[in-house]
C-alpha atoms as a PDB file:
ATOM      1  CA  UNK A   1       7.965   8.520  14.999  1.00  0.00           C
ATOM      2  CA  UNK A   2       6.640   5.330  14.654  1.00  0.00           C
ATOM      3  CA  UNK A   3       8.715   1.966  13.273  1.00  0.00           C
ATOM      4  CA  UNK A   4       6.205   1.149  10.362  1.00  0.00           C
ATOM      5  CA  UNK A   5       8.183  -2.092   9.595  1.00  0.00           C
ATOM      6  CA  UNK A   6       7.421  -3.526  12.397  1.00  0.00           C
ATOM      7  CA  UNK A   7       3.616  -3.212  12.241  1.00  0.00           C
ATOM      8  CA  UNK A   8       1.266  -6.594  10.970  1.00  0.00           C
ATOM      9  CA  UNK A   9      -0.648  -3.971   8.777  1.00  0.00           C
ATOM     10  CA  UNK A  10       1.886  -2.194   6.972  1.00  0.00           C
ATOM     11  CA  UNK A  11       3.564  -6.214   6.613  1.00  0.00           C
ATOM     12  CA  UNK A  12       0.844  -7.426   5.462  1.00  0.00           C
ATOM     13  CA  UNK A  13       0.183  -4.757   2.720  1.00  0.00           C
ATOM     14  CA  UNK A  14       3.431  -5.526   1.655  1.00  0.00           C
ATOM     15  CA  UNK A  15       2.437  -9.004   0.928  1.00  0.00           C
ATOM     16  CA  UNK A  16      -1.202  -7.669  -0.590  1.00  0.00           C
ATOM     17  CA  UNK A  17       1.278  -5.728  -3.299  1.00  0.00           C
ATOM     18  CA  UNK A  18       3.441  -8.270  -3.918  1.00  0.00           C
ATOM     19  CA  UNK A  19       0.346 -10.988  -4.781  1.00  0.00           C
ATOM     20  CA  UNK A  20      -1.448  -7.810  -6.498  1.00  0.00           C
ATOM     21  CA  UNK A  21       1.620  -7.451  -8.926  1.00  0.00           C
ATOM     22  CA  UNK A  22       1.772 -11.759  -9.055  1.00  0.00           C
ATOM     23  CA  UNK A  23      -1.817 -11.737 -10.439  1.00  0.00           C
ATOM     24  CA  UNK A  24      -1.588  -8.992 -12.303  1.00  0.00           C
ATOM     25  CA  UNK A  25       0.862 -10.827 -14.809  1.00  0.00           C
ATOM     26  CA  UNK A  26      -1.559 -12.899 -15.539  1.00  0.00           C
ATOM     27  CA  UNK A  27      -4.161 -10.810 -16.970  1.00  0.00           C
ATOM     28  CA  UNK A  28      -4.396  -9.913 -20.406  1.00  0.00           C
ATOM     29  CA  UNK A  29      -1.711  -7.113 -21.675  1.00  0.00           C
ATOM     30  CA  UNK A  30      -4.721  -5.122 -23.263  1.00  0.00           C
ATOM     31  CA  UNK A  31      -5.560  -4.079 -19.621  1.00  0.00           C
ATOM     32  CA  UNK A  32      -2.119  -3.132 -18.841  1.00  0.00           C
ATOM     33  CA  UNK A  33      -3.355   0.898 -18.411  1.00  0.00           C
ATOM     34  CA  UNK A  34      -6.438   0.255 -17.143  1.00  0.00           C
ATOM     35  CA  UNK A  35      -6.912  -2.178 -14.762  1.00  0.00           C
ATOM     36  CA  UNK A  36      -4.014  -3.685 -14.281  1.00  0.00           C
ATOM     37  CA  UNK A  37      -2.384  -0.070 -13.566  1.00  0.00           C
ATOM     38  CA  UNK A  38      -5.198   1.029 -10.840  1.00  0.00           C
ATOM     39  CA  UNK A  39      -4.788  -2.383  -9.101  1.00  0.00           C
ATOM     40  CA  UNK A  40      -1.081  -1.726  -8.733  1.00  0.00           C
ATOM     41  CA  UNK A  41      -1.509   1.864  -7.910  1.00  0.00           C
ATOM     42  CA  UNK A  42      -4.167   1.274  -5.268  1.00  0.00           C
ATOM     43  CA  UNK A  43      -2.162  -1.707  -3.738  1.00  0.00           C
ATOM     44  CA  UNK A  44       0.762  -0.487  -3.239  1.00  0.00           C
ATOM     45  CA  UNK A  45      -0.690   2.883  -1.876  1.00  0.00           C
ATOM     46  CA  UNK A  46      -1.551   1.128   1.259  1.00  0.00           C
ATOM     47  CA  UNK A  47       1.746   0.320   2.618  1.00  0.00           C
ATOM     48  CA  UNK A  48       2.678   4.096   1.409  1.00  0.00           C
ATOM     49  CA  UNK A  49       0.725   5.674   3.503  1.00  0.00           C
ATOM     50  CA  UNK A  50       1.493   4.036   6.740  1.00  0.00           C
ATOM     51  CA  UNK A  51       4.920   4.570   6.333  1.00  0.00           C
ATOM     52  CA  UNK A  52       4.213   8.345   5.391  1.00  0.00           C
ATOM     53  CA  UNK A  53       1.985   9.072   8.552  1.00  0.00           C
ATOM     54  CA  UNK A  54       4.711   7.488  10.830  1.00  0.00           C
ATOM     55  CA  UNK A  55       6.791   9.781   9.886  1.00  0.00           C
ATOM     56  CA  UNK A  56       4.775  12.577  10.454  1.00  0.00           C
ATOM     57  CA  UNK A  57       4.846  14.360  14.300  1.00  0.00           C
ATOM     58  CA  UNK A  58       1.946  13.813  15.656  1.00  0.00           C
ATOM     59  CA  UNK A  59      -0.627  10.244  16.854  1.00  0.00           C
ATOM     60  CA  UNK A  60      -2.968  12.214  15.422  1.00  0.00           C
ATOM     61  CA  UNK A  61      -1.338  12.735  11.761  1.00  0.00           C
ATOM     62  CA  UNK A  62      -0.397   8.803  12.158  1.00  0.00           C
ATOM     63  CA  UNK A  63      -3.913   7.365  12.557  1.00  0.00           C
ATOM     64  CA  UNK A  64      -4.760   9.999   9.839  1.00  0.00           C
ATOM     65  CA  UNK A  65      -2.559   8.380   7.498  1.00  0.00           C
ATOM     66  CA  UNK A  66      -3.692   4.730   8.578  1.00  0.00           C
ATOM     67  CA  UNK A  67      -7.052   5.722   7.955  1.00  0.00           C
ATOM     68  CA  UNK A  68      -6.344   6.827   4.539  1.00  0.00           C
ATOM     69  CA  UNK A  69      -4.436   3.605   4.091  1.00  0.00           C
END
């Protein structure tokens, strides 16, 4: 099992969400279940996916799941 905190990619996406949700705000509420949902959605996916494949068994299953990411 792998310690996804401590990795610069899965830290990183975490700050890629968090500015994702930040400029989200901003755009207009008539987009809030279109694009504004699918940039949130495919944002925080990233960081949910590394932590997913470290918990798998395998090195294999891992770099499956950071590829996905």
């Amino acid at each position: 099992m792998h310690n996804f905190k401590e990795l610069k990619v899965w830290q990183k996406s975490i700050e890629l969400a968090v500015e994702v949700y930040r400029a989200t705000s901003f755009l207009p509420s008539d987009e809030r279940f279109g694009l504004i949902s699918q940039m949130k959605r495919c944002s925080v996916s990233i960081p949910s996916n590394i932590a997913e494949g470290s918990g798998r068994g395998s090195g294999a299953q891992f770099k499956y799941f950071l590829n996905i990411s």
